[in-house]
C-alpha atoms as a PDB file:
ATOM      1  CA  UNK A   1     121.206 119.390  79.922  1.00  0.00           C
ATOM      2  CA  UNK A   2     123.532 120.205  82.745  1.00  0.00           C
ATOM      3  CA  UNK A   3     123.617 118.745  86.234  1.00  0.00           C
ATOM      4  CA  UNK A   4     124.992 118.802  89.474  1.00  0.00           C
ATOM      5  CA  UNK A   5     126.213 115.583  91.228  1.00  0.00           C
ATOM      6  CA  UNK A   6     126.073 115.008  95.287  1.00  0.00           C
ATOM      7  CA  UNK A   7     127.220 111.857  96.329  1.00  0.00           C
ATOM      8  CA  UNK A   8     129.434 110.864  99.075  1.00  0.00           C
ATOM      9  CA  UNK A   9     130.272 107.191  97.936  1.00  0.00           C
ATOM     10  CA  UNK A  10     133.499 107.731  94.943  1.00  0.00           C
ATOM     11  CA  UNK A  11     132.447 104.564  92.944  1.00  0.00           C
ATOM     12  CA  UNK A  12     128.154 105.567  92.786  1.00  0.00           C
ATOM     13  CA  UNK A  13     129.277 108.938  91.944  1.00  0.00           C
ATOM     14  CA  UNK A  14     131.718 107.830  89.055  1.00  0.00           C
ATOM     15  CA  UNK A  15     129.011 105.245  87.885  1.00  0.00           C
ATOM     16  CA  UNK A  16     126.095 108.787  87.958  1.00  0.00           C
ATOM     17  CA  UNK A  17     128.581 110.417  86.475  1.00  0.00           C
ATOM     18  CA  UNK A  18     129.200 108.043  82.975  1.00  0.00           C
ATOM     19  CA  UNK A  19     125.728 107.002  83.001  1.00  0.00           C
ATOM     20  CA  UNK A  20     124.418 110.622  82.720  1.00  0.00           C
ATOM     21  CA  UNK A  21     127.950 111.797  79.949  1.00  0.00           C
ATOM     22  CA  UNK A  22     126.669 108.352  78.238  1.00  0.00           C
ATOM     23  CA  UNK A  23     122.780 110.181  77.815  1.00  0.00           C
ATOM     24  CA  UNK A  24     123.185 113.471  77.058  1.00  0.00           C
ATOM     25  CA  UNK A  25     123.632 114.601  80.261  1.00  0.00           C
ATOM     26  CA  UNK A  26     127.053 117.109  80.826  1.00  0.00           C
ATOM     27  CA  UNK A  27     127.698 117.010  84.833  1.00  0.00           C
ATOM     28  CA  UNK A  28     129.130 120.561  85.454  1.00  0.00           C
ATOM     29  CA  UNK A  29     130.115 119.572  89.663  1.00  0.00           C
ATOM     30  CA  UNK A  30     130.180 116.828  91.164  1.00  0.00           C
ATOM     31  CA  UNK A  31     129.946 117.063  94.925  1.00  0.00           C
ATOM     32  CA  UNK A  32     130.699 114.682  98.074  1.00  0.00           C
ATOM     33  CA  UNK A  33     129.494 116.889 101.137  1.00  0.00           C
ATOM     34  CA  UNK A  34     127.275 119.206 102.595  1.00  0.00           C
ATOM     35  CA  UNK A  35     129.550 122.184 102.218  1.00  0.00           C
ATOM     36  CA  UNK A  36     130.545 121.912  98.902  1.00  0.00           C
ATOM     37  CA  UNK A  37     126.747 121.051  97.994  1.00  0.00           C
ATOM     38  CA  UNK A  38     125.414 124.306  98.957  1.00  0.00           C
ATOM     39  CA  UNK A  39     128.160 126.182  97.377  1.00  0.00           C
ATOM     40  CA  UNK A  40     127.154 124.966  93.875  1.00  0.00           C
ATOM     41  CA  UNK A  41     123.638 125.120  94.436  1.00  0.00           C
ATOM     42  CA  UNK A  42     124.319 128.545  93.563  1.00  0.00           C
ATOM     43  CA  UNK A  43     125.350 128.240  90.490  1.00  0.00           C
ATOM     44  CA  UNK A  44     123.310 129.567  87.647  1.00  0.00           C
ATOM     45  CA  UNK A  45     124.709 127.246  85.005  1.00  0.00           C
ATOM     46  CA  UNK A  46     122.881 123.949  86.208  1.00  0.00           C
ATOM     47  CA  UNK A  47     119.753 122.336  85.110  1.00  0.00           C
ATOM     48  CA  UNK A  48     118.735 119.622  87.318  1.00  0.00           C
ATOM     49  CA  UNK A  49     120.386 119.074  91.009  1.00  0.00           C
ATOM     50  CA  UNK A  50     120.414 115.119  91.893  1.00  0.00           C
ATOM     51  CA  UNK A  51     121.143 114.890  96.144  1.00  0.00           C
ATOM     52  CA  UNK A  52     121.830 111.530  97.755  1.00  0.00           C
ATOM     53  CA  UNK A  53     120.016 112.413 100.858  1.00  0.00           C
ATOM     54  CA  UNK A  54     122.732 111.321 103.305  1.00  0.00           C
ATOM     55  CA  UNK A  55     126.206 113.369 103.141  1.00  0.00           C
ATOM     56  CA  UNK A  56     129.293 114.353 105.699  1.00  0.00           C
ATOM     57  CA  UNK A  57     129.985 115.617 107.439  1.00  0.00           C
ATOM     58  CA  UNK A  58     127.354 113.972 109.858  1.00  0.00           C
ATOM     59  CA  UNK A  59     125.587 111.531 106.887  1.00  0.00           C
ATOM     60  CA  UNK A  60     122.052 112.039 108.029  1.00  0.00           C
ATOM     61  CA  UNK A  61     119.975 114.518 106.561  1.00  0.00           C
ATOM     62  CA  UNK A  62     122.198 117.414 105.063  1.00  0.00           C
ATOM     63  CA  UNK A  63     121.957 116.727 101.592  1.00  0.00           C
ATOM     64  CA  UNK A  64     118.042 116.985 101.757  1.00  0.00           C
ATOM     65  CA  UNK A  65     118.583 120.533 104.057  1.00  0.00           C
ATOM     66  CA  UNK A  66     120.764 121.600 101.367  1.00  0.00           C
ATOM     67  CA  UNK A  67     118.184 121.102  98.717  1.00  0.00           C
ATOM     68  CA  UNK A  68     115.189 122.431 100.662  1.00  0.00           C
ATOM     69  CA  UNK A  69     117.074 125.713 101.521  1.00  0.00           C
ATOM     70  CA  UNK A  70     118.111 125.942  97.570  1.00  0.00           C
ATOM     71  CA  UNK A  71     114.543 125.707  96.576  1.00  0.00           C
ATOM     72  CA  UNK A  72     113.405 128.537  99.128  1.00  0.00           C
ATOM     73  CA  UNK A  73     116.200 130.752  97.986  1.00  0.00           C
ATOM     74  CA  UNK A  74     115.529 129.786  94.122  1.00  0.00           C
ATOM     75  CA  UNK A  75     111.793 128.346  93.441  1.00  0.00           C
ATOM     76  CA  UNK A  76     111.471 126.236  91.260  1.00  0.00           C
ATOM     77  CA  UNK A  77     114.865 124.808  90.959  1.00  0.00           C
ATOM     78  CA  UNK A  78     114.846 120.969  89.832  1.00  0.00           C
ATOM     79  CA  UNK A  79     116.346 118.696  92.278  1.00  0.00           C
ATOM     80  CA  UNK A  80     115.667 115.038  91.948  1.00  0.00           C
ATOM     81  CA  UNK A  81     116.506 113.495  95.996  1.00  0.00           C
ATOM     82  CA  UNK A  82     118.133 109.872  95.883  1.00  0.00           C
ATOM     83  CA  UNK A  83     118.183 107.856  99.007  1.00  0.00           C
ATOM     84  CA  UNK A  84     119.072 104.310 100.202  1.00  0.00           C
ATOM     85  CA  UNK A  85     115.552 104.107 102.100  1.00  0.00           C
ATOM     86  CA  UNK A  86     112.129 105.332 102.152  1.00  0.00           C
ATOM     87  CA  UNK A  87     112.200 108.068 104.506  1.00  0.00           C
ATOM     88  CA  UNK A  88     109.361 109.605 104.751  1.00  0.00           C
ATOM     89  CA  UNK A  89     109.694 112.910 106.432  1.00  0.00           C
ATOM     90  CA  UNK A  90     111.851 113.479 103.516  1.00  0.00           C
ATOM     91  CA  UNK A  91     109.913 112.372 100.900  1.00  0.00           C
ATOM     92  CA  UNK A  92     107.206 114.559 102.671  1.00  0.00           C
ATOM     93  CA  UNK A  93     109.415 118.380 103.030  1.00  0.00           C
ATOM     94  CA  UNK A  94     110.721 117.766  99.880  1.00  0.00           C
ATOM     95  CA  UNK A  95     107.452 116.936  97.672  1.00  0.00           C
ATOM     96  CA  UNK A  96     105.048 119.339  99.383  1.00  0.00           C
ATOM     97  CA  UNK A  97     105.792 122.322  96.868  1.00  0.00           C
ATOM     98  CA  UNK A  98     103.100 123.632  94.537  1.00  0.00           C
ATOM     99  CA  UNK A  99     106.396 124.528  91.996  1.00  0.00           C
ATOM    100  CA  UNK A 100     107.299 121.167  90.839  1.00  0.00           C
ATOM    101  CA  UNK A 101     110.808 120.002  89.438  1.00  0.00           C
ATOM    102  CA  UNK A 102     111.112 117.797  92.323  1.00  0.00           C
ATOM    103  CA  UNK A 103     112.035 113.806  92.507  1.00  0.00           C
ATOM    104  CA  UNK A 104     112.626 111.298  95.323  1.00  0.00           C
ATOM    105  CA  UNK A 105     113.829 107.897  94.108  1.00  0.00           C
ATOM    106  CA  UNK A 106     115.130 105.149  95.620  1.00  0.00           C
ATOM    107  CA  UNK A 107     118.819 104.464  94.922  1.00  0.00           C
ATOM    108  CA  UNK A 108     118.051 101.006  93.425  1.00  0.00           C
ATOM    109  CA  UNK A 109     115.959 102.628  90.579  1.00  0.00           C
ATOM    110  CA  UNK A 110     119.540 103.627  89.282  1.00  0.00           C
ATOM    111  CA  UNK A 111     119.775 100.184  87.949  1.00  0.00           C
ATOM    112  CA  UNK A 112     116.922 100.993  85.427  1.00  0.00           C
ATOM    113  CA  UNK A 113     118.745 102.879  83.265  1.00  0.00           C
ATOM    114  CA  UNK A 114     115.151 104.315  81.319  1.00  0.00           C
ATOM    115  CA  UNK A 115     113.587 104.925  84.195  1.00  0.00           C
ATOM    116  CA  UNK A 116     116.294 107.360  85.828  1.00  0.00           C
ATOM    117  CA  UNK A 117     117.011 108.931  83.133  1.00  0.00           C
ATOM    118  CA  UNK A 118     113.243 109.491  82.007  1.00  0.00           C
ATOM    119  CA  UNK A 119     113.262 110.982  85.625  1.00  0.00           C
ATOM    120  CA  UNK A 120     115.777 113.304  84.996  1.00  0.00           C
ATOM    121  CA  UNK A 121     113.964 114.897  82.429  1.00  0.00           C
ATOM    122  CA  UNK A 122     110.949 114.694  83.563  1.00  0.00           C
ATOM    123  CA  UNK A 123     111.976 116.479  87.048  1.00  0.00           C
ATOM    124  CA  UNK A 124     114.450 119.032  85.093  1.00  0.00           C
ATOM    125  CA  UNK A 125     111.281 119.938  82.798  1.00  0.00           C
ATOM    126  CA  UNK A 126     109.124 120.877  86.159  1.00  0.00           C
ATOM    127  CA  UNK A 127     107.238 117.771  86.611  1.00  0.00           C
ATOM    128  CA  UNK A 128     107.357 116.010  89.851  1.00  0.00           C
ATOM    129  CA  UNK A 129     108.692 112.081  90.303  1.00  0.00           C
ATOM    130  CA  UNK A 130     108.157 110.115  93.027  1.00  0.00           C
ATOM    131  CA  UNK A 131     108.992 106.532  93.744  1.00  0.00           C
ATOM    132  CA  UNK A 132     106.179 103.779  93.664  1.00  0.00           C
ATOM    133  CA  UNK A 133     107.735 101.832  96.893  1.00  0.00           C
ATOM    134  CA  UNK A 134     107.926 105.672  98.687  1.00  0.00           C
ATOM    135  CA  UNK A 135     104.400 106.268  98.008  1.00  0.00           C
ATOM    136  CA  UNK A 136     103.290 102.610  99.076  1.00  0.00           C
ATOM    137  CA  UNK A 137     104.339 102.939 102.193  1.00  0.00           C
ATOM    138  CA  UNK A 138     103.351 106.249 103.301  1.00  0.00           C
ATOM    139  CA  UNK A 139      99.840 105.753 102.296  1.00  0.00           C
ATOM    140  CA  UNK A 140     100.363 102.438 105.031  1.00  0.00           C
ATOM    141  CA  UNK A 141     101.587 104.873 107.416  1.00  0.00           C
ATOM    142  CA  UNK A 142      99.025 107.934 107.375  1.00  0.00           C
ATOM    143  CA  UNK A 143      95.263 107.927 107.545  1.00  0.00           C
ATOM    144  CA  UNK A 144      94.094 110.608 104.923  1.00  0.00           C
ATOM    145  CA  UNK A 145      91.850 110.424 102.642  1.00  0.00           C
ATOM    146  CA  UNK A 146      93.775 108.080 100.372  1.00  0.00           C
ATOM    147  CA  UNK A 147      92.717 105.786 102.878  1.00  0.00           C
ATOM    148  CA  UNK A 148      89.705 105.310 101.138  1.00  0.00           C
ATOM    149  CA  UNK A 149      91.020 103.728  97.980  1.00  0.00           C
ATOM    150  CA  UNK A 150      91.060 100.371  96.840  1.00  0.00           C
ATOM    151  CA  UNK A 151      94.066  98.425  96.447  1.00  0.00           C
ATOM    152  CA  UNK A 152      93.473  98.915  92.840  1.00  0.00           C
ATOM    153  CA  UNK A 153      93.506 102.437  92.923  1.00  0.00           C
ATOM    154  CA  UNK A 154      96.416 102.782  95.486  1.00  0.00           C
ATOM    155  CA  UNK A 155      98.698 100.826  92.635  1.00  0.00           C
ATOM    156  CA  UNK A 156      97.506 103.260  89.974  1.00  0.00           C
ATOM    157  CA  UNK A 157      98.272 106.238  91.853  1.00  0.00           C
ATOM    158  CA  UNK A 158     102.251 104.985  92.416  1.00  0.00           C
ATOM    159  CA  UNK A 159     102.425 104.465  89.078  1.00  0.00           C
ATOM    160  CA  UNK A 160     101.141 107.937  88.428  1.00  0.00           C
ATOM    161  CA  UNK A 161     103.594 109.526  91.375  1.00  0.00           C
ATOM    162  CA  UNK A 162     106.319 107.645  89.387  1.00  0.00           C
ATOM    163  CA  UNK A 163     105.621 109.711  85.970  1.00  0.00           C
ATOM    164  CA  UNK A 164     103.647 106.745  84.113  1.00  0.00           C
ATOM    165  CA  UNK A 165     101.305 108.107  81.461  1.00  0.00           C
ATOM    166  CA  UNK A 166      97.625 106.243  81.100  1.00  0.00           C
ATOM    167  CA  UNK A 167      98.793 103.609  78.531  1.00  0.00           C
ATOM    168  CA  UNK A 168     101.918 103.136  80.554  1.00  0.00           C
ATOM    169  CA  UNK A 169      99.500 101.885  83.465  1.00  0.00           C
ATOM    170  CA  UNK A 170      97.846 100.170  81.835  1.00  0.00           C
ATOM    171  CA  UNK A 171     100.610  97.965  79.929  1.00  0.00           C
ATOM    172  CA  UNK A 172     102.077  97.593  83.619  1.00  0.00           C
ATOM    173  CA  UNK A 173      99.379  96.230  85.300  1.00  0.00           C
ATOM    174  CA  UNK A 174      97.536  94.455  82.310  1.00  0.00           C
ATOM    175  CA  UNK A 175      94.276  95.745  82.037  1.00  0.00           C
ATOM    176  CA  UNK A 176      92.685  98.168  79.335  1.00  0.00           C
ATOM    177  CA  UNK A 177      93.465 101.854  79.158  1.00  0.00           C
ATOM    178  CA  UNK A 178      89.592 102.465  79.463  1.00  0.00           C
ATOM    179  CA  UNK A 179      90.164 100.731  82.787  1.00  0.00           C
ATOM    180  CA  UNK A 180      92.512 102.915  84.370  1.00  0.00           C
ATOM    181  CA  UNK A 181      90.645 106.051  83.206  1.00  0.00           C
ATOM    182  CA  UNK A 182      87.986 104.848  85.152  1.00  0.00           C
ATOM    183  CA  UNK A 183      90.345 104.223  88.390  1.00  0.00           C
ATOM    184  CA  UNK A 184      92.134 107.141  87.912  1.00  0.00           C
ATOM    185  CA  UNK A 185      88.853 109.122  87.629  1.00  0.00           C
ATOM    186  CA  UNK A 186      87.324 107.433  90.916  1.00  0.00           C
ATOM    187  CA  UNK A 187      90.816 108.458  92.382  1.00  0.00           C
ATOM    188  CA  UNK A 188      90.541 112.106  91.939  1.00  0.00           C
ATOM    189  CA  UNK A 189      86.539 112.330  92.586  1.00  0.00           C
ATOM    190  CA  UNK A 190      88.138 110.405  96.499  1.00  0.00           C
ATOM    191  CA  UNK A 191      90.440 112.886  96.719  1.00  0.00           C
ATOM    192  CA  UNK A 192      88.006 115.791  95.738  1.00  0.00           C
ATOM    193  CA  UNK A 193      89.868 117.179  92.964  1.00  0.00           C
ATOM    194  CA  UNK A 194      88.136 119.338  90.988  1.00  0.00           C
ATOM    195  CA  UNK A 195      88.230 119.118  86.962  1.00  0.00           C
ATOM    196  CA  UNK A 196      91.648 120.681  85.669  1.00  0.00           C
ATOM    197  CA  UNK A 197      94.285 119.424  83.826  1.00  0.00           C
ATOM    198  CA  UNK A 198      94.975 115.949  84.457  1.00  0.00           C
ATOM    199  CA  UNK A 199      98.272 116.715  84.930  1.00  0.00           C
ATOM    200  CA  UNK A 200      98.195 119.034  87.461  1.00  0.00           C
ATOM    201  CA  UNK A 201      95.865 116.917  89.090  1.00  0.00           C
ATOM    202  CA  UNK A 202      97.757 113.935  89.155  1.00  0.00           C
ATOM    203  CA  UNK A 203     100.586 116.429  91.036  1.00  0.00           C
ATOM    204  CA  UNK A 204      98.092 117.467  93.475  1.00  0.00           C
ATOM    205  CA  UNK A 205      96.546 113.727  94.740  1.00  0.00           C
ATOM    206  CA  UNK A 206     100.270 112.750  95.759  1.00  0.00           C
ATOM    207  CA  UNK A 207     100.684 116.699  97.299  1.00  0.00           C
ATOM    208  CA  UNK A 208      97.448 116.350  98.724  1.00  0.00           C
ATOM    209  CA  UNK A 209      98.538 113.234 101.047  1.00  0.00           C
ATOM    210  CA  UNK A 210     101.984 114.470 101.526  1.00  0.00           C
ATOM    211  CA  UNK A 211     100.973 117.695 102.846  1.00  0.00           C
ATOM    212  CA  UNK A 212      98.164 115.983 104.998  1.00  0.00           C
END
């Protein structure tokens, strides 16, 4: 797999850089600003994109324009968004694509080493990853229809948004598998999702709310 690196700080962006060599993962750029970010977005020779949010020239939002413009000009490309908060607005433009290959952790979740690089793939494969603590506090911010689920079913559905699979769930919050198929099932019947694959399903109750 090959990816291209945007980060601003030197010693975060040396660290991404021999974590990913040290997994498999060639980086083919690595990037510190806005400019030079959209320049290799164009490059046909990458896999996966992964964006620190905030880069120069101004640090607010260009690295997250610079991946949103990407995607319109190429669908579908992966980018997995890393930020130093939850910001939702960002979570939301990103995220609301029917395409997939699309991520937003926080930059803390580096420190798990399985869990980024799980993302990675996950994201460069077409799937969509989305932090737990990113969904947790949007659904506290916006009344939807998510509003209606319990606290049991809120946790379930961050795990989900973060890429867990049912047994995952159910290791992580200690309860039977047969017990999350139940929540997850009461989740998507809230939500009005019709039968389909559960996987594309699982995609569409975090779309649904983002897109709300």
């Amino acid at each position: 797999m090959r990816a291209l690196v945007a980060e601003d700080h030197a010693l975060l962006r040396e660290g991404l850089i021999r974590l990913l060599d040290g997994h498999g993962v060639e980086v083919v750029s690595a990037v510190a600003d806005e400019p030079s970010l959209r320049r290799e977005l164009r490059r046909d020779d990458i896999d996966i994109a992964i964006v620190d949010v905030r880069l120069p020239p101004t640090g607010t939002d260009e690295g997250l324009r610079a991946a949103v413009e990407a995607r319109r000009e190429r669908p579908g490309l992966p980018i997995l968004v890393l930020s130093q908060y939850v910001e939702p607005l960002y979570a939301r433009e990103l995220l609301a694509s029917a395409e997939g290959a699309v991520g937003y952790l926080l930059k803390d979740r580096v420190s798990n080493v399985h869990q980024f690089i799980d993302a990675i793939h996950q994201v460069a494969d077409g799937g969509t990853v989305m932090d737990q603590q990113v969904v947790t506090q949007l659904l506290q911010r916006r009344k939807t229809p998510l509003a209606d689920l319990t606290p049991r079913e809120r946790e379930v559905m961050g795990l989900m948004a973060a890429g867990r699979s049912n047994a995952s769930i159910s290791a992580a919050m200690s309860v039977t598998e047969k017990a999350i198929d139940k929540h997850i099932a009461n989740l998507f019947a809230k939500l009005r999702l019709p039968q389909s694959d559960d996987d594309n399903r699982r995609v569409l109750a975090v779309l649904q709310f983002l897109q709300a």
